[in-house]
C-alpha atoms as a PDB file:
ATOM      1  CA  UNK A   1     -17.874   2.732 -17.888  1.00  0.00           C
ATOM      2  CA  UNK A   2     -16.005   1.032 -15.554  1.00  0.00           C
ATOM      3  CA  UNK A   3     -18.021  -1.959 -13.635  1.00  0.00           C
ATOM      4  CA  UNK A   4     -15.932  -3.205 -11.103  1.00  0.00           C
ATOM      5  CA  UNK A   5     -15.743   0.575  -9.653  1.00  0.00           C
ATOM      6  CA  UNK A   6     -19.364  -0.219  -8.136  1.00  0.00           C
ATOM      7  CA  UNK A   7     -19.654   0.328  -4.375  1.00  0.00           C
ATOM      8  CA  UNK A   8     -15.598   1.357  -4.280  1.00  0.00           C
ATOM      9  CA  UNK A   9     -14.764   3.687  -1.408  1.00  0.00           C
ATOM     10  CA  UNK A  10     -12.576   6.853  -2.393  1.00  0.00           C
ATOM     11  CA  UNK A  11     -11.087   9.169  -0.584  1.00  0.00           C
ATOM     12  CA  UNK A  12     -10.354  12.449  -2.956  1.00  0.00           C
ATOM     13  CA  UNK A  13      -8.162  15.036  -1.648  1.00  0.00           C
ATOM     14  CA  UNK A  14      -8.426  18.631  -2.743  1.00  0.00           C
ATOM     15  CA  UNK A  15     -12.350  18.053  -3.945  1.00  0.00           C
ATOM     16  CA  UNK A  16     -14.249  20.468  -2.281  1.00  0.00           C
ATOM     17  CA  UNK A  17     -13.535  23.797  -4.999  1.00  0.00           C
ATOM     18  CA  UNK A  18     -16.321  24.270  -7.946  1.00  0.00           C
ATOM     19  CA  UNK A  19     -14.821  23.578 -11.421  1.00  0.00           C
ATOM     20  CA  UNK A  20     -11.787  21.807  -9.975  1.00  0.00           C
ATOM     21  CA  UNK A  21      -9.540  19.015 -10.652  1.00  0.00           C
ATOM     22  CA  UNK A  22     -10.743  17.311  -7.371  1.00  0.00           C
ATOM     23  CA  UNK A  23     -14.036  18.117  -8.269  1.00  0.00           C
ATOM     24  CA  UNK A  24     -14.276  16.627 -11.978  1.00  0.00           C
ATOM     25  CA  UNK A  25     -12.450  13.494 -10.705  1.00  0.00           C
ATOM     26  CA  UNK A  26     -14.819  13.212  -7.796  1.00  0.00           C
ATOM     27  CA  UNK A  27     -17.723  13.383 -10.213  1.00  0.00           C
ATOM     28  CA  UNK A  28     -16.431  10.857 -12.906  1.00  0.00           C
ATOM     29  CA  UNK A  29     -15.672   8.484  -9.855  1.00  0.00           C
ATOM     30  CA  UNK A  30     -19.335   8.314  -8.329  1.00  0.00           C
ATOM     31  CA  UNK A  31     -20.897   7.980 -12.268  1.00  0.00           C
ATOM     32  CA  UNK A  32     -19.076   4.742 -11.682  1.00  0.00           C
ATOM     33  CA  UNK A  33     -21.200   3.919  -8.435  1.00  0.00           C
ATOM     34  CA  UNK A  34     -17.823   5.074  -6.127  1.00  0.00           C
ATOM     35  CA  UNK A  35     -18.616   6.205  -2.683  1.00  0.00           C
ATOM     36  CA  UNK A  36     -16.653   9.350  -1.905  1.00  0.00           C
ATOM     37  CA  UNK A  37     -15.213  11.740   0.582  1.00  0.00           C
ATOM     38  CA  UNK A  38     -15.130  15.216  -0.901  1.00  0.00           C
ATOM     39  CA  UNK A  39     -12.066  17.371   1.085  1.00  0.00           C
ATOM     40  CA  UNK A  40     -10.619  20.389   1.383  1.00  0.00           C
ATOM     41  CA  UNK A  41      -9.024  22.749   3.802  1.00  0.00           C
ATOM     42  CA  UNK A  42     -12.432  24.486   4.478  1.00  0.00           C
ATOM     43  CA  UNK A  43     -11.335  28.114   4.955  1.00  0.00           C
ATOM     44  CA  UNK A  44      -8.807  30.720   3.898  1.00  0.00           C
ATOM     45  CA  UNK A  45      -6.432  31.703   5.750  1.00  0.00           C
ATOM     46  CA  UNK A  46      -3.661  34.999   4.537  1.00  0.00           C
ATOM     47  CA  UNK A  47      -1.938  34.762   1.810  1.00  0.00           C
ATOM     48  CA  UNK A  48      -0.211  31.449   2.058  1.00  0.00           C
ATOM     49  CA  UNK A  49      -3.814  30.088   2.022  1.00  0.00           C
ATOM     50  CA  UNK A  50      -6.242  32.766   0.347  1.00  0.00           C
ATOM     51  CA  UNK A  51      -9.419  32.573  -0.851  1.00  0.00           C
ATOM     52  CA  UNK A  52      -8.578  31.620  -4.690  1.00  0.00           C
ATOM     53  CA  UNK A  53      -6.472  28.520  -3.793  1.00  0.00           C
ATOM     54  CA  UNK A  54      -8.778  26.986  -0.925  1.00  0.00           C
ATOM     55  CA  UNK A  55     -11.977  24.950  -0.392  1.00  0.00           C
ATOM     56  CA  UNK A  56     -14.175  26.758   1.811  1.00  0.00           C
ATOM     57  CA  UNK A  57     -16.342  24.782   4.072  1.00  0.00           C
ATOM     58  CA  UNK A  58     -19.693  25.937   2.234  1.00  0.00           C
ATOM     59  CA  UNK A  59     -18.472  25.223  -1.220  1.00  0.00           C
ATOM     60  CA  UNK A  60     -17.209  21.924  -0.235  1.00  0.00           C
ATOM     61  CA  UNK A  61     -20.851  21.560   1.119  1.00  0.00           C
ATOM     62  CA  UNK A  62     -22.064  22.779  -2.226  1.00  0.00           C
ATOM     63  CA  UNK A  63     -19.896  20.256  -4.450  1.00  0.00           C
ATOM     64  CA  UNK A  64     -21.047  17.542  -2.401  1.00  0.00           C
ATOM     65  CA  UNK A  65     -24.660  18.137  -2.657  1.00  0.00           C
ATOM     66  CA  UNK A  66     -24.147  18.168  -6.191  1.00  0.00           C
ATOM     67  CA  UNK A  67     -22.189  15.078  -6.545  1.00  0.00           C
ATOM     68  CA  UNK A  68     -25.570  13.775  -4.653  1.00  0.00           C
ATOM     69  CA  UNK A  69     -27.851  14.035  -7.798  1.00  0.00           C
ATOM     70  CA  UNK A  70     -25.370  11.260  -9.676  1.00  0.00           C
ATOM     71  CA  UNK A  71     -24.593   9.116  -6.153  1.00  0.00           C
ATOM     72  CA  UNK A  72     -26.252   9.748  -2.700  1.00  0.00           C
ATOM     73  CA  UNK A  73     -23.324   8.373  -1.082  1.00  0.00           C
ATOM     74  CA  UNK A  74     -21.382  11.429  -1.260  1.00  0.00           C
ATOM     75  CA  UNK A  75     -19.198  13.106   2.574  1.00  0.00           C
ATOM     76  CA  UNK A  76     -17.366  16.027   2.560  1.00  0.00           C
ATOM     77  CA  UNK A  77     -14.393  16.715   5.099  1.00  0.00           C
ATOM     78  CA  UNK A  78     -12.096  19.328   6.325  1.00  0.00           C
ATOM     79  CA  UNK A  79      -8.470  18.359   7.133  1.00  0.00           C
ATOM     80  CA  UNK A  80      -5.542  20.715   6.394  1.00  0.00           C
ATOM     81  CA  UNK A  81      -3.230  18.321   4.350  1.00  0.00           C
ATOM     82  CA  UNK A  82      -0.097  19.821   6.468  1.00  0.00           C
ATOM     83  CA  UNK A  83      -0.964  18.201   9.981  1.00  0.00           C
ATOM     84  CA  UNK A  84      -0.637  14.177  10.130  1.00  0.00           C
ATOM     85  CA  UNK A  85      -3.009  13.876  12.797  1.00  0.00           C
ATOM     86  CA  UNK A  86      -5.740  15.512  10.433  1.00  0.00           C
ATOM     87  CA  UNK A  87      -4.870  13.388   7.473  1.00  0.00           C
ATOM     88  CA  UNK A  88      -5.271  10.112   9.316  1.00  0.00           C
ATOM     89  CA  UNK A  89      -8.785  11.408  10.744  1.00  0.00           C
ATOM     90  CA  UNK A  90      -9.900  12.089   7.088  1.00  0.00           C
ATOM     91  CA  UNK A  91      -8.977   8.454   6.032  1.00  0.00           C
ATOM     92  CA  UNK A  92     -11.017   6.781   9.079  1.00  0.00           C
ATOM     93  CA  UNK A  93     -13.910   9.237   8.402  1.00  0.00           C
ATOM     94  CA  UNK A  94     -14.054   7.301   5.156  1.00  0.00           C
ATOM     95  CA  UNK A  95     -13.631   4.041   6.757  1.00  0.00           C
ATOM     96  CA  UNK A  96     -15.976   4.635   9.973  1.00  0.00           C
ATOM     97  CA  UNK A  97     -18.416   6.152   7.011  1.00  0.00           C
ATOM     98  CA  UNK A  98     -18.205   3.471   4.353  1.00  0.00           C
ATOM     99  CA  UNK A  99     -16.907   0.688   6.655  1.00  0.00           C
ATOM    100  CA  UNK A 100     -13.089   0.322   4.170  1.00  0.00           C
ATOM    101  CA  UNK A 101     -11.149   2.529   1.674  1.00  0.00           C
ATOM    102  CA  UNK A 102     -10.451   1.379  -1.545  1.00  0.00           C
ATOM    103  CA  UNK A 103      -9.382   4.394  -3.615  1.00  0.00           C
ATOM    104  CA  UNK A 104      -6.900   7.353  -2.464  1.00  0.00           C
ATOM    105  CA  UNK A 105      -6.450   9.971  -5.092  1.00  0.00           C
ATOM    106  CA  UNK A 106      -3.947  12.762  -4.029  1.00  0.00           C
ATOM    107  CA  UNK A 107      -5.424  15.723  -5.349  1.00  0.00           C
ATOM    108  CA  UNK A 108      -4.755  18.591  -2.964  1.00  0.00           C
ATOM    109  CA  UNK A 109      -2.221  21.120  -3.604  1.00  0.00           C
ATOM    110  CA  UNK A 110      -0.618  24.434  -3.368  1.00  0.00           C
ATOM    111  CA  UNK A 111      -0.546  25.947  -7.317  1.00  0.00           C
ATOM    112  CA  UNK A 112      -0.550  29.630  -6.400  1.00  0.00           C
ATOM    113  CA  UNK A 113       2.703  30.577  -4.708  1.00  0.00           C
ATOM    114  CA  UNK A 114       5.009  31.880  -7.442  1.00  0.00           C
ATOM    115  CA  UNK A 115       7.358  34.192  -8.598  1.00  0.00           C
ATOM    116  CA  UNK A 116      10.977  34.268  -8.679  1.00  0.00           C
ATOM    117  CA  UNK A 117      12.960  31.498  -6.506  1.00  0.00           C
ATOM    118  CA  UNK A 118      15.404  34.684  -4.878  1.00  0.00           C
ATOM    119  CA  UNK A 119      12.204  35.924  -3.938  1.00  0.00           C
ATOM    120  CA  UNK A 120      10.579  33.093  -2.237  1.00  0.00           C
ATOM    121  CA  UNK A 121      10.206  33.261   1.403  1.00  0.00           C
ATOM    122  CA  UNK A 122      10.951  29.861   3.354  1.00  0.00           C
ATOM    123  CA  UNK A 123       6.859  30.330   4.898  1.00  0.00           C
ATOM    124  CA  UNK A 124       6.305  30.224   1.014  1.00  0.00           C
ATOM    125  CA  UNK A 125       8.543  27.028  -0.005  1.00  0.00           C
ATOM    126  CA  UNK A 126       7.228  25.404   3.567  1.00  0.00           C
ATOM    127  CA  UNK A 127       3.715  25.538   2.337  1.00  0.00           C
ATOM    128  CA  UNK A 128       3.715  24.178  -1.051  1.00  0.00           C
ATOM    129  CA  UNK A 129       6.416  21.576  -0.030  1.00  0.00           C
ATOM    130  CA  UNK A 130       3.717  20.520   3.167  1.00  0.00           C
ATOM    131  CA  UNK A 131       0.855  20.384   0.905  1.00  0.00           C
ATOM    132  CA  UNK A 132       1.780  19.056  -2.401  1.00  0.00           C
ATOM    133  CA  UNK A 133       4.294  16.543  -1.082  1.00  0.00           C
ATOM    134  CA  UNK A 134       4.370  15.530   2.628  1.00  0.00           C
ATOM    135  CA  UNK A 135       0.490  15.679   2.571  1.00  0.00           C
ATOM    136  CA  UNK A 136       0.274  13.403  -0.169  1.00  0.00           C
ATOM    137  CA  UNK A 137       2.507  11.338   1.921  1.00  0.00           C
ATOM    138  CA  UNK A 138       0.530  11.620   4.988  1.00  0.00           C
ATOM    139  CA  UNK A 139      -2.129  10.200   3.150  1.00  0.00           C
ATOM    140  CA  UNK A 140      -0.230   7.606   1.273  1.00  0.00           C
ATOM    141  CA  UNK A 141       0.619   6.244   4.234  1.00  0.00           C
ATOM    142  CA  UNK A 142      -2.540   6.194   6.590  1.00  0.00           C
ATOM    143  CA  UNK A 143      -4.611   4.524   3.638  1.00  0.00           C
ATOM    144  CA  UNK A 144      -2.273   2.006   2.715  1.00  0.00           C
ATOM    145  CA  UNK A 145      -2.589   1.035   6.128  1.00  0.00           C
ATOM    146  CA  UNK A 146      -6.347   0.395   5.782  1.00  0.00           C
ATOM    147  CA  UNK A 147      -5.783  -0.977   2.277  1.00  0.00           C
ATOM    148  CA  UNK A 148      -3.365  -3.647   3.794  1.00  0.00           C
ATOM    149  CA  UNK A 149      -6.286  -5.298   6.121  1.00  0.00           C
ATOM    150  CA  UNK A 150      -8.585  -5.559   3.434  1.00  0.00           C
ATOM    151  CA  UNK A 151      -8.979  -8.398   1.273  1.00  0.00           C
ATOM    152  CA  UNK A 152      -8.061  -8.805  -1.945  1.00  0.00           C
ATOM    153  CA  UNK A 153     -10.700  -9.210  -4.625  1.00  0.00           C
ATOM    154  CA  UNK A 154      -9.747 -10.831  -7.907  1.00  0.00           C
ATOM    155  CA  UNK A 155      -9.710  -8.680 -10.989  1.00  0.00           C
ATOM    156  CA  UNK A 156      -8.975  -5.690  -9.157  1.00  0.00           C
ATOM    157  CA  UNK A 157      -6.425  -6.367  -6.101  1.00  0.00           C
ATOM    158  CA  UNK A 158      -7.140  -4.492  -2.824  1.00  0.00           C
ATOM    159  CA  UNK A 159      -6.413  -0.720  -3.294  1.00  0.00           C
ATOM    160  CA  UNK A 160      -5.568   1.923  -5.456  1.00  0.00           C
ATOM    161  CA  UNK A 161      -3.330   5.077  -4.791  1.00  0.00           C
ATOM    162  CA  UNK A 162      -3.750   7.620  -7.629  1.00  0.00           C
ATOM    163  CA  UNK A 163      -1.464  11.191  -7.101  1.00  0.00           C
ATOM    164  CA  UNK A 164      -2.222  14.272  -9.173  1.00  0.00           C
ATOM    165  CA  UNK A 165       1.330  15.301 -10.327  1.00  0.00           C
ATOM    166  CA  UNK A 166       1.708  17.785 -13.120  1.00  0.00           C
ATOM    167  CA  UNK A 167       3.806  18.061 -16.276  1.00  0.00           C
ATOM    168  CA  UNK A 168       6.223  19.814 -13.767  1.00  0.00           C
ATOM    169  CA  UNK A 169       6.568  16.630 -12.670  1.00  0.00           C
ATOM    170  CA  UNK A 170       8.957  15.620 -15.347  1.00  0.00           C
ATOM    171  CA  UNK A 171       9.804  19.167 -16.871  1.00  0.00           C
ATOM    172  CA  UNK A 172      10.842  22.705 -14.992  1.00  0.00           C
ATOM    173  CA  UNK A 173       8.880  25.712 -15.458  1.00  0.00           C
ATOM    174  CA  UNK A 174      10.072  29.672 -14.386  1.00  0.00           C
ATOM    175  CA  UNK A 175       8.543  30.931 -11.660  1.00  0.00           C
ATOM    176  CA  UNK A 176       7.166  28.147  -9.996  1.00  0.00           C
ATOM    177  CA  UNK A 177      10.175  26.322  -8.290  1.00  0.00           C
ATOM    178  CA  UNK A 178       9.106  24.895  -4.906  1.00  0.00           C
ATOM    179  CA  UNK A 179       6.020  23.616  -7.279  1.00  0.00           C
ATOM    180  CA  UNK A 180       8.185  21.559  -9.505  1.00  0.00           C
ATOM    181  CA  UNK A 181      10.101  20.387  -6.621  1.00  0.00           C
ATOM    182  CA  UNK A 182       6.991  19.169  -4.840  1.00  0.00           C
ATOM    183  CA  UNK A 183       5.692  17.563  -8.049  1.00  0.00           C
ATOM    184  CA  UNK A 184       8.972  15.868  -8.853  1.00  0.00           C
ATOM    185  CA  UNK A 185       8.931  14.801  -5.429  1.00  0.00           C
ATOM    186  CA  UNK A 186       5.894  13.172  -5.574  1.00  0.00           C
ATOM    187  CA  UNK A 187       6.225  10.596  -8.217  1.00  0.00           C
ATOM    188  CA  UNK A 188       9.325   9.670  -6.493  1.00  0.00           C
ATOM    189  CA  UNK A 189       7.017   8.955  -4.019  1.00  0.00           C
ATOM    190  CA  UNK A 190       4.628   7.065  -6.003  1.00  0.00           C
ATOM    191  CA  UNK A 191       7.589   4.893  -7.661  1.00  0.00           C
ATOM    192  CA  UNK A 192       9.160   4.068  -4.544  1.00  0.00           C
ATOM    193  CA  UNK A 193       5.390   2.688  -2.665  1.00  0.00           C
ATOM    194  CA  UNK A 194       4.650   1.129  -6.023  1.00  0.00           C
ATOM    195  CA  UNK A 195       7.770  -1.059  -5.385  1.00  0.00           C
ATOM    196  CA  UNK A 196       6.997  -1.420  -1.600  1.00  0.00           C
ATOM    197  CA  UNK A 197       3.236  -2.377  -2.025  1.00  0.00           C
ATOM    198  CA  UNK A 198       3.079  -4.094  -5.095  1.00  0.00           C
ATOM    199  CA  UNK A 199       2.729  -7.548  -3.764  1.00  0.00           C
ATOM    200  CA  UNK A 200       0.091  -6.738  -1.538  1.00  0.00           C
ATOM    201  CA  UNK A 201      -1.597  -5.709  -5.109  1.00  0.00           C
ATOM    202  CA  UNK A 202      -2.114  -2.027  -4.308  1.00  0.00           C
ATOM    203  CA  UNK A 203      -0.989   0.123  -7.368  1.00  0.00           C
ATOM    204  CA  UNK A 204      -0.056   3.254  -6.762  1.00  0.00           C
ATOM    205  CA  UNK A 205      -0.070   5.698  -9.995  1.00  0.00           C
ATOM    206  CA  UNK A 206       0.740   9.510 -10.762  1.00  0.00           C
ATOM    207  CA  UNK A 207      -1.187  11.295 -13.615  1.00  0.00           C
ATOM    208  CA  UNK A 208       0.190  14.394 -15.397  1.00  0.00           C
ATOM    209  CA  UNK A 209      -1.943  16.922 -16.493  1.00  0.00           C
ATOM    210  CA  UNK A 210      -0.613  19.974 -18.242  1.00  0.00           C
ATOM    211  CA  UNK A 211      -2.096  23.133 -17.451  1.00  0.00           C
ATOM    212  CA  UNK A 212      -5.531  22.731 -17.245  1.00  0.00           C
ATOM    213  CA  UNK A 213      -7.928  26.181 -16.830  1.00  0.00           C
ATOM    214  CA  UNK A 214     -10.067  25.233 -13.245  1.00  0.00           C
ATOM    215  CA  UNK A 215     -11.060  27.836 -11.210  1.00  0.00           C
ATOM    216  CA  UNK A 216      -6.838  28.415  -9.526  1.00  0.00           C
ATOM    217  CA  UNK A 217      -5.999  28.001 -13.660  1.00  0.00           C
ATOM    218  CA  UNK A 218      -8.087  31.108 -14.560  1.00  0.00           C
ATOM    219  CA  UNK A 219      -5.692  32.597 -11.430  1.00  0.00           C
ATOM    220  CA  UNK A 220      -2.581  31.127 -13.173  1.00  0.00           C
ATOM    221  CA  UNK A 221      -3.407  32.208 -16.516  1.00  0.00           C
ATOM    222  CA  UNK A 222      -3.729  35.486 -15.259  1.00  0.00           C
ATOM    223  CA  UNK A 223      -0.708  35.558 -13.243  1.00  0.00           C
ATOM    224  CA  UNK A 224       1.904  33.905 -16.151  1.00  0.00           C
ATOM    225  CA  UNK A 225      -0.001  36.076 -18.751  1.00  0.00           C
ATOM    226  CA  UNK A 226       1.346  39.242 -16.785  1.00  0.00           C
ATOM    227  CA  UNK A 227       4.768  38.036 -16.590  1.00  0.00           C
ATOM    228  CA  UNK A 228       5.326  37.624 -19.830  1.00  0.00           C
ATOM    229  CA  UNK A 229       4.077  41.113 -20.997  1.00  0.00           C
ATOM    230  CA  UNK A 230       1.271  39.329 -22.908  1.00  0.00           C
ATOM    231  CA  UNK A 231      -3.052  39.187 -22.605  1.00  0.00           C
ATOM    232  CA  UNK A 232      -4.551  35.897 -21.165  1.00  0.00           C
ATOM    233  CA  UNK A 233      -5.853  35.329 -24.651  1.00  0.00           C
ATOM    234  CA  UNK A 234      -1.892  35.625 -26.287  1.00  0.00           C
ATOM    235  CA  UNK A 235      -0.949  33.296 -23.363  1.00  0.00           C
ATOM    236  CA  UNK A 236      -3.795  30.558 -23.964  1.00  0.00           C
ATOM    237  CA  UNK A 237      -3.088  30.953 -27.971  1.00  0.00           C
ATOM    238  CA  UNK A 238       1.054  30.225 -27.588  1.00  0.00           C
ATOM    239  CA  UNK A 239       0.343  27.295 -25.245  1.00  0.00           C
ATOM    240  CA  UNK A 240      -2.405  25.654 -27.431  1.00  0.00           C
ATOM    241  CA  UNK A 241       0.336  26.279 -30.025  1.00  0.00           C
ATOM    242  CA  UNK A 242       2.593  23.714 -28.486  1.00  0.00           C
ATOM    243  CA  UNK A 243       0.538  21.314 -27.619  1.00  0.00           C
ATOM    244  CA  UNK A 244       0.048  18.217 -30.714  1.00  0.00           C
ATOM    245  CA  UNK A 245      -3.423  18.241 -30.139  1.00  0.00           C
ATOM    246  CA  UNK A 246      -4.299  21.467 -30.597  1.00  0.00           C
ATOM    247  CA  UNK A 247      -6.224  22.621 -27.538  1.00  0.00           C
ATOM    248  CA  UNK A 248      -5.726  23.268 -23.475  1.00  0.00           C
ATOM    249  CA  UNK A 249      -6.583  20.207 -21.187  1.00  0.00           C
ATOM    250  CA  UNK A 250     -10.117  19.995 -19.491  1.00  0.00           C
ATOM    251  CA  UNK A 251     -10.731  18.561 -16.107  1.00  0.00           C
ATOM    252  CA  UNK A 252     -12.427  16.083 -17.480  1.00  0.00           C
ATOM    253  CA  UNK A 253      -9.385  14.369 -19.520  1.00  0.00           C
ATOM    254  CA  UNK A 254      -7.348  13.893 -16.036  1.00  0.00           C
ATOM    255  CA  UNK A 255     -10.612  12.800 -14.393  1.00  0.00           C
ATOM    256  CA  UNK A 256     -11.265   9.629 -17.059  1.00  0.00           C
ATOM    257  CA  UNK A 257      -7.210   9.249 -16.720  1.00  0.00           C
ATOM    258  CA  UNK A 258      -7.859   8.697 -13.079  1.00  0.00           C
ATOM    259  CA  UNK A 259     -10.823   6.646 -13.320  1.00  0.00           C
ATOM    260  CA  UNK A 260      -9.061   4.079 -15.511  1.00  0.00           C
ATOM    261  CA  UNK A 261      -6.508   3.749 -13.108  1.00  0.00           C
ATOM    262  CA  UNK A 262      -8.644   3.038 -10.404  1.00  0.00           C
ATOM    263  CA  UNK A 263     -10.482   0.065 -12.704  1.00  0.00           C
ATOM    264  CA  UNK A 264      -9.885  -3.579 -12.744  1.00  0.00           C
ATOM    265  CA  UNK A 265      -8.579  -2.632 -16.578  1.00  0.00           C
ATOM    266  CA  UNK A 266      -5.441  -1.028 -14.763  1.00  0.00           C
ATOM    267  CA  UNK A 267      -4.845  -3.939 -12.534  1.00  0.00           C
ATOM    268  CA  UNK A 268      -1.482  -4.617 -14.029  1.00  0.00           C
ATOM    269  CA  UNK A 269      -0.450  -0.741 -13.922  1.00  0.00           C
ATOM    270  CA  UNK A 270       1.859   0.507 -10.860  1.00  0.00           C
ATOM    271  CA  UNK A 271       4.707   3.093 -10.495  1.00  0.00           C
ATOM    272  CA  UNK A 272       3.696   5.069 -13.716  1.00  0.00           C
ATOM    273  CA  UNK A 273       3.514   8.578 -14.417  1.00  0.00           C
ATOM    274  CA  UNK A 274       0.605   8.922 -16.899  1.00  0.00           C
ATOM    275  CA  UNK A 275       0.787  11.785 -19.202  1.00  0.00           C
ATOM    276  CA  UNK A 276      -2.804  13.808 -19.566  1.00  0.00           C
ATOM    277  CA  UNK A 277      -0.833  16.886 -21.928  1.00  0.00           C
ATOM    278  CA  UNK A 278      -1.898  16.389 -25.568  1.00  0.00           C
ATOM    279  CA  UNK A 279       1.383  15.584 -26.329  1.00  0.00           C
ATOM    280  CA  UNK A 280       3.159  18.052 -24.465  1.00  0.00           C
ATOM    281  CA  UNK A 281       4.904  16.463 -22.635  1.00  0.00           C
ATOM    282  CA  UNK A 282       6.467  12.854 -23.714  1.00  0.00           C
ATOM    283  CA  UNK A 283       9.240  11.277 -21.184  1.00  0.00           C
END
């Protein structure tokens, strides 16, 4: 669908979990002849990092082998998104791999850690603030570096920074505080380095998903369902309910949102916050 993706280099954060956002993105990207590096944290680890939020290394293995059958060039990574030093060695993994980095998209996050903000422990706000927002700056920041000693090629420019925010980027939700903080945070983020790195023609673009039933959804369904005295099926039917378009979101719609943005066709698009919610969200 998108030419000019051919031989791109992407980095995609948060990749490595079957029926993911990271996943679906990762897939739509190499149909378009990108060269990727699948990540993820690789293992578990208590219940700030358990088994239902996390990449393991053998599914991340997994993904990539099936990522294979549409592109052969397809790496997988472990790097906990918290730790600077681990961040920058996934971004020259890609580069030592695929010899440059065209494509960042800022996947990886913490959507798991909820419940009432008097509740919240500071190990609990610490984690999703680490992984949602100052790893998505860590890696902001090491592959704009690269980006910036690349040449730029016309009809496309010289990089592409794509962040997964959320509709709790622009909206609060109950329960899920240090979420929409982190999610807020981050398209200030991507405003601000859209400003910064513009003229170097690097765009750097948030999409916004509403909730969207992966693998952690089916966990968050589950969870908000509960809380609000209703079945998973009650919970699905009142959401679809307020959406204009009638129905959930699939991984797919934020994956061809993220995919444009990485095309020559978005070449004049920086600092936005791209709505992927139906109609569910409008501002």
């Amino acid at each position: 669908m998108y030419p000019d993706l051919e031989g791109k280099v992407a980095v995609v954060t948060g990749s490595g979990r079957h029926k993911g956002l990271g996943e679906a993105i990762a897939r739509k990207l190499a149909s378009d002849g990108v060269k990727l590096v699948i990540h993820d944290l690789g293992a578990a680890n208590g219940d700030l990092a358990p088994e239902h939020g996390v990449g393991a290394s053998d599914e991340m293995a997994e993904v990539a082998e099936g990522i294979r059958a549409i592109n052969p060039d397809v790496t997988a990574f472990q790097a906990d998104m918290r730790e600077e030093a681990q961040v920058e060695a996934l971004i020259a993994h890609a580069v030592k791999t695929y010899g440059k980095l065209d494509i960042l998209v800022n996947n990886a996050g913490v959507g798991y850690l909820f419940g009432p903000l008097v509740d919240a422990t500071q190990d609990m706000w610490d984690t999703v603030i680490n992984v949602n927002l100052r790893g998505g700056f860590f890696a902001m920041k090491h592959a704009i570096r690269q980006m910036q000693t690349q040449e730029i090629e016309p009809g496309w420019g010289r990089g592409r920074v794509v962040s997964v925010g959320s509709r709790g980027s622009k909206s609060g939700s109950a329960l899920t505080s240090s979420y929409i903080a982190s999610k807020h945070g981050l398209v200030g983020l991507t405003r601000s380095a859209a400003i910064e790195y513009g003229g170097e023609q690097i765009t750097v673009n948030a999409v916004c998903p509403n909730h969207v039933t992966t693998g952690l959804g089916s966990w968050q369904n589950e969870y908000m369902a509960e809380k609000r005295g209703q079945s998973v099926e009650d919970y699905l039917a009142s959401m679809r309910d307020r959406i204009p378009l009638g129905r959930v979101g699939e991984v797919e719609d934020t994956a061809n949102a993220c995919a444009f943005l990485c095309s020559g066709q978005a070449r004049y698009i920086t600092g936005e916050a791209m709505n992927v919610s139906g109609g569910e969200e409008m501002h």
